[in-house]
Protein backbone atom coordinates (compact mmCIF):
# COMPACT_ATOMS: atom_id res chain seq x y z
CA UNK A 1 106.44 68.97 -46.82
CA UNK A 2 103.72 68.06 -44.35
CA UNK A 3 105.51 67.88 -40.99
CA UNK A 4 104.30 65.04 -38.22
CA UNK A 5 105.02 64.70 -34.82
CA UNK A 6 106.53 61.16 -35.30
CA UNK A 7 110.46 60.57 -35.79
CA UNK A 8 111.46 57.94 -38.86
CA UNK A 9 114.60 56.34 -39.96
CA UNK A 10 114.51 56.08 -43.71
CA UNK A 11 117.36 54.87 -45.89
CA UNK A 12 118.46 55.43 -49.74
CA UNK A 13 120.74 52.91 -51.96
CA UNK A 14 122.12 53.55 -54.85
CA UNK A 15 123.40 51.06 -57.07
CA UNK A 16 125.94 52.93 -59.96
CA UNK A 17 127.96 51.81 -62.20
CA UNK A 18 130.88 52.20 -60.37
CA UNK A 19 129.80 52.26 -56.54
CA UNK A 20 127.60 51.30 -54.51
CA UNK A 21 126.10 53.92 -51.94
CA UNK A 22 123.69 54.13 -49.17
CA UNK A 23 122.77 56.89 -46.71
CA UNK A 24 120.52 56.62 -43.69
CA UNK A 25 118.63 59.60 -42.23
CA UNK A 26 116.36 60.51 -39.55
CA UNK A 27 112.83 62.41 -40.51
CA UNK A 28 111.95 64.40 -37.78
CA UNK A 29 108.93 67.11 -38.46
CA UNK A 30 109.87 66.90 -41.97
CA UNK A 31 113.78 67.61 -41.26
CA UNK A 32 116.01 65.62 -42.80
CA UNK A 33 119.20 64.53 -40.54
CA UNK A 34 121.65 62.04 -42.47
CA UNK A 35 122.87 59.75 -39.63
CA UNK A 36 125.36 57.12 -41.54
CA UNK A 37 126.83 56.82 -44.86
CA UNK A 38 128.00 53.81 -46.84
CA UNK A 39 130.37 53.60 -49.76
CA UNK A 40 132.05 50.69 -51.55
CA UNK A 41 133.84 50.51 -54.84
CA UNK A 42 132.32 47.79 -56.99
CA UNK A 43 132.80 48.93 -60.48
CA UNK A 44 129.75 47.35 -61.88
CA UNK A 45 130.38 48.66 -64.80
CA UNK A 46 133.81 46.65 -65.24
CA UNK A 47 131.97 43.79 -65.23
CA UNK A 48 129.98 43.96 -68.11
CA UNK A 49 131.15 41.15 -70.85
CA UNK A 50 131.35 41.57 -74.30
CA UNK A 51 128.12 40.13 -74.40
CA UNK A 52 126.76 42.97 -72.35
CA UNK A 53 125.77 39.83 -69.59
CA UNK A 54 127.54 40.73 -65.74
CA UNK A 55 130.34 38.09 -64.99
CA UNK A 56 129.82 36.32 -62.04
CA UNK A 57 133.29 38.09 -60.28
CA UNK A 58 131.08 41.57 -60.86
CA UNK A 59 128.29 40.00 -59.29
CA UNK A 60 129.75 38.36 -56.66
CA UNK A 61 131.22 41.99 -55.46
CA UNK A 62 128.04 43.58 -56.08
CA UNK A 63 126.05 40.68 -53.86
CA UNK A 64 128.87 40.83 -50.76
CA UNK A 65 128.70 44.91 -50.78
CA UNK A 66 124.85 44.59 -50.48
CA UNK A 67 125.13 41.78 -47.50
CA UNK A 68 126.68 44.57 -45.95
CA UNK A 69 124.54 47.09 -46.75
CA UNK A 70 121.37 45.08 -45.96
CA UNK A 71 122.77 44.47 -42.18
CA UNK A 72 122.00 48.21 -41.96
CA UNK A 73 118.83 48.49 -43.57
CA UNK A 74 117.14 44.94 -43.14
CA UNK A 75 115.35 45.80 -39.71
CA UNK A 76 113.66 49.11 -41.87
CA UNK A 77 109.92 48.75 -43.57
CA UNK A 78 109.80 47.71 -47.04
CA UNK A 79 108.39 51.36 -47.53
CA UNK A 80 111.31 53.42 -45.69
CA UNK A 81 114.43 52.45 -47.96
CA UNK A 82 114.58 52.92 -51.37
CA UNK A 83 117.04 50.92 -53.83
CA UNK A 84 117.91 52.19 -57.18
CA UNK A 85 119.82 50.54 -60.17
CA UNK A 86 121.45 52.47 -62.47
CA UNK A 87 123.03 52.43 -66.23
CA UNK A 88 124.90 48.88 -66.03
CA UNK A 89 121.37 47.03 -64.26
CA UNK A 90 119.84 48.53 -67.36
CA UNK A 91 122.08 47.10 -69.68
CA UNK A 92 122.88 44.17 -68.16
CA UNK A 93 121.31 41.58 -70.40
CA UNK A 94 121.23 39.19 -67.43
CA UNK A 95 119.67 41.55 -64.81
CA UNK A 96 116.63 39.65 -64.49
CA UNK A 97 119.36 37.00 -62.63
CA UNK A 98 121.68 39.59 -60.82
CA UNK A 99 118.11 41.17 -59.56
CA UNK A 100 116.47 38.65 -57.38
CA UNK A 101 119.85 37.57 -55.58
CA UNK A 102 120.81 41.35 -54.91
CA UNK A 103 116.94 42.21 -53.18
CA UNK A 104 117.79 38.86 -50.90
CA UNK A 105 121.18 39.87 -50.41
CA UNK A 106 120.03 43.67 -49.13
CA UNK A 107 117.01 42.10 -47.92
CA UNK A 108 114.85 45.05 -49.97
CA UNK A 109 113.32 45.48 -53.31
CA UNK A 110 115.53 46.89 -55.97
CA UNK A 111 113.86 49.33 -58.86
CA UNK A 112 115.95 49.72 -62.17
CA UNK A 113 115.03 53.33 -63.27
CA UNK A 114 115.28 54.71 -66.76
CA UNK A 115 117.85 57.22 -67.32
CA UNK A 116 115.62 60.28 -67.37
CA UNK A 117 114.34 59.41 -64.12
CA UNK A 118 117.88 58.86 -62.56
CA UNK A 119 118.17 62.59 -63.72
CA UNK A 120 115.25 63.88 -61.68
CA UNK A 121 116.44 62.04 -58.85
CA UNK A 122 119.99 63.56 -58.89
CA UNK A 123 118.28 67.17 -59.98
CA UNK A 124 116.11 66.46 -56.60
CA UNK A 125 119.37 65.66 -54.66
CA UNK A 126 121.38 68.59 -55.94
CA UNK A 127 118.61 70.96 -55.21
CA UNK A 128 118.19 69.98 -51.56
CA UNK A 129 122.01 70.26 -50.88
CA UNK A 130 121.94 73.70 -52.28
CA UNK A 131 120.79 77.38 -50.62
CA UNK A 132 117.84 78.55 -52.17
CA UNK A 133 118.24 80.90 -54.86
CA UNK A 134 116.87 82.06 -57.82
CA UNK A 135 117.15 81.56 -61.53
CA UNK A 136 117.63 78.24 -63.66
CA UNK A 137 120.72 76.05 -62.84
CA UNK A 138 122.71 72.92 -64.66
CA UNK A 139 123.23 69.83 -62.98
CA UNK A 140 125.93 67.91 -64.24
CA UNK A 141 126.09 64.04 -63.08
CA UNK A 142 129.08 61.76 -64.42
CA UNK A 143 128.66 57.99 -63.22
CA UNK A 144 130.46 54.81 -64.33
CA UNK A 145 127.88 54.22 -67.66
CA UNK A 146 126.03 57.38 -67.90
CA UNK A 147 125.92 61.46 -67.80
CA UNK A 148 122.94 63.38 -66.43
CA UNK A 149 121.90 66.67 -67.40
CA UNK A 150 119.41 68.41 -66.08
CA UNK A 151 118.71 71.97 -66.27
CA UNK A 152 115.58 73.35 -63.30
CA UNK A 153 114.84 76.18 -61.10
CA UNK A 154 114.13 75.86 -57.29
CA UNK A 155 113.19 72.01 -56.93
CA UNK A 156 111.95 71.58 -60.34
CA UNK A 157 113.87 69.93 -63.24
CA UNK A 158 112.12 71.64 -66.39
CA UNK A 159 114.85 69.23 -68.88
CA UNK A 160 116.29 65.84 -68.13
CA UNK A 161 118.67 63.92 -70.27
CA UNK A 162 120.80 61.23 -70.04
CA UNK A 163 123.54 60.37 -71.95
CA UNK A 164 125.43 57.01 -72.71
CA UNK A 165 129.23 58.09 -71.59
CA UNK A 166 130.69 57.61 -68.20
CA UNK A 167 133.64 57.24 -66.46
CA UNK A 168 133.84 53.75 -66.31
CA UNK A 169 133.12 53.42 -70.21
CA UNK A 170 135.02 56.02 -71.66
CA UNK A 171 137.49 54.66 -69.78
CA UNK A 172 137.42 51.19 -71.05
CA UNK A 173 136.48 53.04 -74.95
CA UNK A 174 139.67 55.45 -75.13
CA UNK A 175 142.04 53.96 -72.52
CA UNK A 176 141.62 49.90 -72.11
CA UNK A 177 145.40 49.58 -72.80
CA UNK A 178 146.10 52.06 -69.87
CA UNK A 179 147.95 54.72 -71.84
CA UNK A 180 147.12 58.45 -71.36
CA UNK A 181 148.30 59.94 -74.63
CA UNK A 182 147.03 63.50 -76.10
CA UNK A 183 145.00 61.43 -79.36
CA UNK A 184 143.59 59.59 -76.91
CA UNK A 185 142.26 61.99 -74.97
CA UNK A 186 140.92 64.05 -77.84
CA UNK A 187 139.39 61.14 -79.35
CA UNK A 188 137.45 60.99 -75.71
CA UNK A 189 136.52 64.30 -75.59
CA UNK A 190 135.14 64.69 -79.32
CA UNK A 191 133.18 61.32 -78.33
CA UNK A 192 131.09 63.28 -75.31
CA UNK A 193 130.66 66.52 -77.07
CA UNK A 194 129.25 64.04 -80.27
CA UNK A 195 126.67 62.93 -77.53
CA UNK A 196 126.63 66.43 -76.29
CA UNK A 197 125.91 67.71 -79.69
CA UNK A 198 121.47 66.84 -80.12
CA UNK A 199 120.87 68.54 -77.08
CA UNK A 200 123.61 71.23 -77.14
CA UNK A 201 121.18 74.40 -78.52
CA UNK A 202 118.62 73.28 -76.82
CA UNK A 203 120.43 73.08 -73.18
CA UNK A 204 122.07 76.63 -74.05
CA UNK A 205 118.96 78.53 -75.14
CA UNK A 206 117.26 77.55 -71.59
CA UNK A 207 119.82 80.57 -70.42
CA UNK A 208 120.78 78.77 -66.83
CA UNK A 209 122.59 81.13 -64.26
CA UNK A 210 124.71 78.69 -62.25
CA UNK A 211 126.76 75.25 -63.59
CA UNK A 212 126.21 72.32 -60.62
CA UNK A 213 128.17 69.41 -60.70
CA UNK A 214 127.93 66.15 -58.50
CA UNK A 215 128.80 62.56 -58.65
CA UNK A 216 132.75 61.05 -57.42
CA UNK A 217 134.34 61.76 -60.81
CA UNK A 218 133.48 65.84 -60.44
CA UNK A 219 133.83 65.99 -57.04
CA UNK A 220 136.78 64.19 -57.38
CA UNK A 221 138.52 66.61 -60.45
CA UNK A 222 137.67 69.80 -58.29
CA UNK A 223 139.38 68.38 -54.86
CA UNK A 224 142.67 67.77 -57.60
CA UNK A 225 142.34 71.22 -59.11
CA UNK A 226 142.10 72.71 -55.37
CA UNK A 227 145.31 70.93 -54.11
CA UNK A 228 147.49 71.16 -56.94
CA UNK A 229 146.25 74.89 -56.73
CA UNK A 230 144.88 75.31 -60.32
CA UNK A 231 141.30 76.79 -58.69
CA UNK A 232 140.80 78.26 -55.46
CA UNK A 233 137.14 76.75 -55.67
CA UNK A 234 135.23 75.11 -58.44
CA UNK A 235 135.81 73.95 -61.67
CA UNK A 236 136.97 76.04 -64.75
CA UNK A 237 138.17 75.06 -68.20
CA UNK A 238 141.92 76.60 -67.24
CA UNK A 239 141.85 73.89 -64.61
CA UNK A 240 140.62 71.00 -67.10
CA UNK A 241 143.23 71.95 -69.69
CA UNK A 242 146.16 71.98 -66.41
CA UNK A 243 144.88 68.53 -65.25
CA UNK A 244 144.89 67.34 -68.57
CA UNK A 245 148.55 67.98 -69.68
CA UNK A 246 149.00 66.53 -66.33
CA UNK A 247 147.16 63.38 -66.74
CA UNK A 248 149.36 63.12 -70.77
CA UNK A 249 152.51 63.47 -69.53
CA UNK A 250 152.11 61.14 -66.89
CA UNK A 251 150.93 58.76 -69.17
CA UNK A 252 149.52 55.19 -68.15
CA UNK A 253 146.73 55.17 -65.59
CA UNK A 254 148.51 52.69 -63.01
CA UNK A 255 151.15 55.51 -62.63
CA UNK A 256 148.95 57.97 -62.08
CA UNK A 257 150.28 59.85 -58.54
CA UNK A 258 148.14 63.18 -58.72
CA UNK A 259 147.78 65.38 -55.38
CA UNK A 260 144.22 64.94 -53.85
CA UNK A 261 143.18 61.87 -56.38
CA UNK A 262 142.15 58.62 -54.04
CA UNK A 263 143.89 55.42 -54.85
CA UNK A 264 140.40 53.65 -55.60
CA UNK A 265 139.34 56.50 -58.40
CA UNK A 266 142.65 56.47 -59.88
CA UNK A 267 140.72 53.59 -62.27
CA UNK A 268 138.21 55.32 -63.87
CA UNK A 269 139.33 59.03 -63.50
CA UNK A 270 140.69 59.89 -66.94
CA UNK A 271 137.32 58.49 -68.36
CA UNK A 272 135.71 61.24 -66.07
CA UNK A 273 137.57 63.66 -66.94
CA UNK A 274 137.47 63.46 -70.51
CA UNK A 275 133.56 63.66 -70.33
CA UNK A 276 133.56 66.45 -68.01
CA UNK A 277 136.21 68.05 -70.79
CA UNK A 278 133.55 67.49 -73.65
CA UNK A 279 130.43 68.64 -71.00
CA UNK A 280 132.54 72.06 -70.36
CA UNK A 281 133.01 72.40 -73.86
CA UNK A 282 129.85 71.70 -75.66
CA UNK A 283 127.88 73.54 -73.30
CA UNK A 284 129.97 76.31 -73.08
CA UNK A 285 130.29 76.10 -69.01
CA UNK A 286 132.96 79.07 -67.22
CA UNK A 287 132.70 77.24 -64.07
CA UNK A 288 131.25 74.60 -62.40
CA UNK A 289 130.84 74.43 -58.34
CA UNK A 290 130.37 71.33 -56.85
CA UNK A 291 127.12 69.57 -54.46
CA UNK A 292 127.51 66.68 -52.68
CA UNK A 293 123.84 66.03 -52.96
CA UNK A 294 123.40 63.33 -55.79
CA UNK A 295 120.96 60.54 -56.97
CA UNK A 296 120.99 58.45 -53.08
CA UNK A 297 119.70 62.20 -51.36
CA UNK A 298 117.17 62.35 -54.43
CA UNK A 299 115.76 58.81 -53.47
CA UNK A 300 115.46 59.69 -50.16
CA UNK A 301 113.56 62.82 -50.63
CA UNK A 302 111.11 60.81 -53.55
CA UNK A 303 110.67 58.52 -50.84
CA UNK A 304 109.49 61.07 -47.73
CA UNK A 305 107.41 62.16 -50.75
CA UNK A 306 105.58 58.84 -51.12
CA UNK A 307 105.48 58.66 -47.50
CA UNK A 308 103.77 61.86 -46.59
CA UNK A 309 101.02 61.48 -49.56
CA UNK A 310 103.27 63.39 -51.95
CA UNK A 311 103.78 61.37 -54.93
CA UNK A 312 105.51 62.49 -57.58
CA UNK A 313 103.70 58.87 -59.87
CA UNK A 314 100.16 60.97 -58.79
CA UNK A 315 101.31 63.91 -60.78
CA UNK A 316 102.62 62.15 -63.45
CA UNK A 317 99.14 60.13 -63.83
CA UNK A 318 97.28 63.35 -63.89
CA UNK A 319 99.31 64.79 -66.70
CA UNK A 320 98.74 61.70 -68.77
CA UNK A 321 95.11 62.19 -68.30
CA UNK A 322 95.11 66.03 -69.23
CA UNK A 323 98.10 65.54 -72.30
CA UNK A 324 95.72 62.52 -73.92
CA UNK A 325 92.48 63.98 -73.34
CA UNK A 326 91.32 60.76 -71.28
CA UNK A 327 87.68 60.70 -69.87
CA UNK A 328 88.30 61.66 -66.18
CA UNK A 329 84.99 61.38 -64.75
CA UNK A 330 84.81 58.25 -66.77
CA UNK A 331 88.62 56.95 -65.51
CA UNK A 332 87.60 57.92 -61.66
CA UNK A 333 84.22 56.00 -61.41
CA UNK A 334 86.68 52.77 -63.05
CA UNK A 335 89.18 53.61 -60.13
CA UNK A 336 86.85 54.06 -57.52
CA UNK A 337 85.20 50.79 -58.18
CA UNK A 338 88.42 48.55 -58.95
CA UNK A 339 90.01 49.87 -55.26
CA UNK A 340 86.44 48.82 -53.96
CA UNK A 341 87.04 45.53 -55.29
CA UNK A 342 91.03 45.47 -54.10
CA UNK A 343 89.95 46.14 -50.71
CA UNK A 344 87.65 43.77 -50.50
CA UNK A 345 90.10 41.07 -52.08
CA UNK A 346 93.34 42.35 -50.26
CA UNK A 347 93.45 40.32 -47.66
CA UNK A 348 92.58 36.90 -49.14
CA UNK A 349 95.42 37.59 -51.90
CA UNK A 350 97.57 39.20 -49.57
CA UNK A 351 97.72 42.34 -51.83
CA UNK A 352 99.87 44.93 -50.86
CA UNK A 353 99.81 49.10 -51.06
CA UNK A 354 102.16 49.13 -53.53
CA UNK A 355 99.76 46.89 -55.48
CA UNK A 356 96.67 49.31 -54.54
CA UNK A 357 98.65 52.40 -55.91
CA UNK A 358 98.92 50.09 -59.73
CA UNK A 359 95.81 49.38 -59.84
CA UNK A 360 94.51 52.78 -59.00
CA UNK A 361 97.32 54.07 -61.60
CA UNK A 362 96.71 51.98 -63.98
CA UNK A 363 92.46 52.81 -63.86
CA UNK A 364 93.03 56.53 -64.49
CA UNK A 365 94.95 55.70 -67.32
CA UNK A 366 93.60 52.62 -68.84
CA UNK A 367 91.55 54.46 -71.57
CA UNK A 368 94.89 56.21 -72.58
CA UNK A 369 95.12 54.86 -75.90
CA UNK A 370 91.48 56.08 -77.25
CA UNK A 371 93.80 59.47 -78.04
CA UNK A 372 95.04 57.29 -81.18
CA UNK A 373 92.33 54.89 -81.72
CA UNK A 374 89.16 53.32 -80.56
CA UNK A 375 90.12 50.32 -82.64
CA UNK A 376 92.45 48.45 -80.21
CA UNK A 377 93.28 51.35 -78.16
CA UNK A 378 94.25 49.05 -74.93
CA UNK A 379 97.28 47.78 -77.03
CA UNK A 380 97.68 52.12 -78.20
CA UNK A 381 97.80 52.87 -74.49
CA UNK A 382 100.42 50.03 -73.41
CA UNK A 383 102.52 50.82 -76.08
CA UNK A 384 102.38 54.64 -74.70
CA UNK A 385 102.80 53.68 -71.26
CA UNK A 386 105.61 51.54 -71.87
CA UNK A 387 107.70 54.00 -74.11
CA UNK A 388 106.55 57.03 -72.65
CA UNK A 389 108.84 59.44 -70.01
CA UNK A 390 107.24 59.26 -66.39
CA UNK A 391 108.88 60.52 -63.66
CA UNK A 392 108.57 58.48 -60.28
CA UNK A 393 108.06 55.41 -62.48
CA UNK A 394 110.94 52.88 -62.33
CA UNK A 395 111.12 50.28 -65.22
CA UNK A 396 109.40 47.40 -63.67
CA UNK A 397 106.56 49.20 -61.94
CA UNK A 398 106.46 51.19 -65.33
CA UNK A 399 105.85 47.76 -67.43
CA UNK A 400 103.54 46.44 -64.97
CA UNK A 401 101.58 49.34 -65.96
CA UNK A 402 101.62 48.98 -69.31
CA UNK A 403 100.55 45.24 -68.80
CA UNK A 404 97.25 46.16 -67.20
CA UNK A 405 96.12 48.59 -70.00
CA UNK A 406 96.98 46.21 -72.26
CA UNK A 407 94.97 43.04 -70.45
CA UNK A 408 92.33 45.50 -69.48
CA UNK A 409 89.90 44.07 -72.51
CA UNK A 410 89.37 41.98 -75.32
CA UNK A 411 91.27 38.42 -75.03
CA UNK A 412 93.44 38.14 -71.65
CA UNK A 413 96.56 36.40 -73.24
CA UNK A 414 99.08 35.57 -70.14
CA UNK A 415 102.03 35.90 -72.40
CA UNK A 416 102.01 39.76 -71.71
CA UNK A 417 102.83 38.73 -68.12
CA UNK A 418 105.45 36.30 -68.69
CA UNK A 419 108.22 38.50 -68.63
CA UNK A 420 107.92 39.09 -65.17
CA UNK A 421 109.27 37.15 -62.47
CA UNK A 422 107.08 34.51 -60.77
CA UNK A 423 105.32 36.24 -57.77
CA UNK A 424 105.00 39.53 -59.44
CA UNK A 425 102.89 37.63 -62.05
CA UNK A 426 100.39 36.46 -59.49
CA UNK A 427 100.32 39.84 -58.20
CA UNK A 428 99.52 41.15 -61.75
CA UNK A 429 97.21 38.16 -62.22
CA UNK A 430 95.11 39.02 -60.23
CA UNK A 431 94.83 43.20 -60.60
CA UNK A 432 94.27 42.27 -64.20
CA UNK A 433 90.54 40.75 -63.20
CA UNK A 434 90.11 43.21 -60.89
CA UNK A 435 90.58 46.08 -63.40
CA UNK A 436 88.59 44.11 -66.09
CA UNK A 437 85.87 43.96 -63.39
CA UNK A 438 86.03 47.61 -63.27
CA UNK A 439 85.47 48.27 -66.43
CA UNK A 440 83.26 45.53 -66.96
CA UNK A 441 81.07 46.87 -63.67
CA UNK A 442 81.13 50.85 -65.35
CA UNK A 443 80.02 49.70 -69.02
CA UNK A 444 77.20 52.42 -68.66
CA UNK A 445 79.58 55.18 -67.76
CA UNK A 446 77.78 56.52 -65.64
CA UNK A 447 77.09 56.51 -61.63
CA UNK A 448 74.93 53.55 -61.54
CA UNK A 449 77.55 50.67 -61.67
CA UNK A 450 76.69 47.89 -58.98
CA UNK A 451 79.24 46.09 -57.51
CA UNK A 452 79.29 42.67 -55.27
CA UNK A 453 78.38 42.60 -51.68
CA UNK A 454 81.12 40.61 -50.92
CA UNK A 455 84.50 38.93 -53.23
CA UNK A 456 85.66 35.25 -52.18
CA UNK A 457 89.24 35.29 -53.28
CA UNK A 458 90.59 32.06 -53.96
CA UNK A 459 94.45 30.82 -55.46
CA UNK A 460 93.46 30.85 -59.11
CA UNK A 461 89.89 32.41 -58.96
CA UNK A 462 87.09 34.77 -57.31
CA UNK A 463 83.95 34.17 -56.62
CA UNK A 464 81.51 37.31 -56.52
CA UNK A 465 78.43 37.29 -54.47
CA UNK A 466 76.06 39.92 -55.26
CA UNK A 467 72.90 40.86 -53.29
CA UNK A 468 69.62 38.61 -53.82
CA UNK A 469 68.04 39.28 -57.10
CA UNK A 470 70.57 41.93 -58.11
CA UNK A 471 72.10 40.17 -61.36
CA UNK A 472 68.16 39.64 -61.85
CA UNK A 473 67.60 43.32 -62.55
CA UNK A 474 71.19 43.54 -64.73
CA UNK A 475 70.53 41.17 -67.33
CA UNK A 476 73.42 42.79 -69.08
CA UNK A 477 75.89 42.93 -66.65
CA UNK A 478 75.30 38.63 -65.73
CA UNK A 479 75.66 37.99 -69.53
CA UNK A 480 78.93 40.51 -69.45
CA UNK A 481 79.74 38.36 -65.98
CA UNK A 482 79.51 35.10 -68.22
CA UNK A 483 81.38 35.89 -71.41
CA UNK A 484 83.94 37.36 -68.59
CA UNK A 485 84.12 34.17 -67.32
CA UNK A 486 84.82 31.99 -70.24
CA UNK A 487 87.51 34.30 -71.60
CA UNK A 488 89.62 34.46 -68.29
CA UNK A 489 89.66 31.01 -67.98
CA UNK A 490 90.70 30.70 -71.52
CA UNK A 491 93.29 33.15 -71.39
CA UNK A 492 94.76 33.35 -67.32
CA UNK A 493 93.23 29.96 -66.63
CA UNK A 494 91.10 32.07 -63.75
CA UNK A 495 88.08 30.77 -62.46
CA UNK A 496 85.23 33.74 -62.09
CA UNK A 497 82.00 32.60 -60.68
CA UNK A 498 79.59 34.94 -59.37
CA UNK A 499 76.05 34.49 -57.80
């Protein structure tokens, strides 16, 4: 990591299925100092409906915890806190209500990751927390709705998975009537190692050293196995089986009264350990140690990342270009040009850096789907982008990707955007033209693209002024400039003029 001079306060949130957590730390020359820690119980999770939709008793806890949270963080630049949503915001059929409400409430913008890049997150976490050492490791995550596995050497994850069991759900699948009985829990644990099971060879042929744990549900079984003195340290499958006839012949979950279990996990914890049962066993683990590094410390080491010039998205774009054989000359003369014409628009649209970064993204990729088929190859490479595993991305920024490719040619149908909520459509608006001028601008493909002297950016158009007699000499590129024209106002009722 590049170290600076300057001191910053940067700040992590994580948004689980279970609880809510936020950590604030100090940068200073590329050190990391954690300097407060917040916590709250809001079971997320529970609150999913049988119509998968959050009930508005879930999201009124979740919307007080983050008032509280944002009093922290509000003060902080929209670029030094980071707020993740996990499992439940991606099932939640009414996120796209819960969402807006929650960024006012923490006063921040919240990203809804996929569950692969939750795992490189935690992996990132874990590894920090850790002494460096050598040889492949396992990272085991159990949250409220899902299970992360990731197996990686030094700071690299080399396999992510994720995995829908949790606490919070096996809990509610194997235990909703509160009883702890021994067909219970082996109906549990058979459950994980079934979702165990597609992944199981492959996880134990990558021959990892070391078994890693984090999350509250393992952190919480290993501080039981330490005080009722079934481990001295770590986790084993002796311990498991102890804490299990334990848990059976205590028998209903609101009598639980275990040495070293917390009152608020008591809830959720036979869920967690019935999954961490089926991880130990499908995977053959001897024994697990325990990090408290997890998916917030991730988040705020991605984000140092992004702020020192160390992007993790960059990477991920330049492996797209190399694993679909994309044009890169081609792809940076399109970027270069359509950050040209962002810069000279910014200001008049109020266009932010996150917004530069998309459109820059979404230029080195936007000839992605020419690895399938020239024939409509801007829907090929939207349909790739959208489906496709990239790590950094979170779900939103990840469709708003896929939206430009798609617009980038042919008819501009707004529908694509319409999905997205109200101001991020303007936003996308208006990087579609941009991008389409790019292209539009590099037809040649080669160095002699000519762009305006100057952009006149207006609420629902752009005006281009070029130098004196320039579209004169480019007889192609004014009739490409007209037919441009006609279709954006047909199909983003844009106005384009140029002169």
């Amino acid at each position: 990591m590049t170290e600076t001079p300057s001191t910053e306060t940067v700040a992590a949130v994580d948004l689980g299925s279970n609880s809510f957590h936020m950590i604030v730390a100090r940068v200073d020359n590329g050190h990391v100092h954690v300097v407060d820690r917040l916590k709250e119980m809001v079971r997320l999770g529970g609150g999913l409906d049988h119509r998968g939709r959050l009930t508005e008793d879930a999201m009124d806890r979740a919307l007080a915890c983050l008032e509280r949270f944002g009093q922290r963080v509000r003060s902080l630049p929209r670029t030094s806190v980071r707020a993740v949503g996990t499992n439940t915001l991606r099932l939640a059929r009414n996120a796209d209500k819960f969402l807006p409400l929650a960024e006012e409430a923490l006063g921040h913008p919240i990203e809804i990751v996929a569950g692969r890049e939750e795992a490189r997150l935690i992996y990132i976490g874990v590894a920090h927390s850790l002494a460096s050492g050598d040889g492949r490791r396992l990272v085991v995550d159990i949250g409220g709705g899902s299970t992360e596995l990731i197996v990686g050497e030094g700071f690299e994850p080399i396999e992510r998975e994720s995995l829908h069991m949790g606490c919070v759900s096996m809990t509610r699948r194997f235990f909703d009537d509160g009883r702890i009985t021994r067909e219970g829990w082996d109906a549990a644990v058979t459950a994980a190692m079934l979702e165990i099971q597609p992944i199981r060879k492959r996880y134990r042929a990558l021959a990892w050293g070391e078994a890693i744990g984090a999350s509250g549900s393992i952190l919480a079984v290993e501080k039981v196995l330490r005080e009722n003195s079934w481990t001295r340290h770590g986790i084993t499958p002796k311990g498991l089986a102890s804490l299990r006839d334990l848990l059976v012949k205590q028998g209903r979950i609101d009598a639980l009264s275990i040495p070293g279990l917390s009152s608020d996990r008591v809830p959720v914890f036979v869920g967690g350990v019935a999954v961490l049962a089926g991880v130990f066993e499908g995977l053959g683990i001897k024994q697990m140690e325990v990090s408290d590094g997890a998916l917030r410390e991730g988040a705020i080491y991605d984000l140092i990342g992004r702020i020192r010039h160390q992007d993790i998205r960059d990477h991920t774009v330049d492996r797209l270009q190399r694993r679909f054989d994309a044009d890169v000359e081609h792809a940076s003369r399109v970027k270069a040009a359509a950050l040209a014409l962002f810069d000279m628009a910014q200001a008049g649209w109020q266009l932010d850096a996150d917004a530069r970064d998309l459109l820059g993204w979404a230029a080195a990729v936007h000839e992605l789907g020419l690895s399938i088929a020239h024939t409509q190859y801007h829907k090929h490479g939207a349909y790739l982008l959208e489906h496709a595993d990239l790590p950094g991305f979170s779900r939103s920024s990840q469709e708003a990707l896929s939206a430009l490719v798609r617009l980038h040619r042919r008819k501009a149908n707004k529908s694509v955007l319409g999905e997205f909520r109200k101001a991020r459509r303007v936003v996308l608006l208006r990087l579609t033209v941009l991008l389409r001028l790019a292209v539009l601008f590099n037809r040649s493909r080669d160095d002699q693209a000519v762009l305006p002297a100057a952009l006149e950016p207006q609420p629902d158009g752009l005006v281009l002024h070029f130098t004196e007699g320039e579209l004169e000499r480019q007889p192609l590129t004014r009739a490409d400039l007209a037919n441009e024209a006609e279709v954006l106002a047909r199909g983003l009722d844009f106005r384009l003029a140029f002169s």
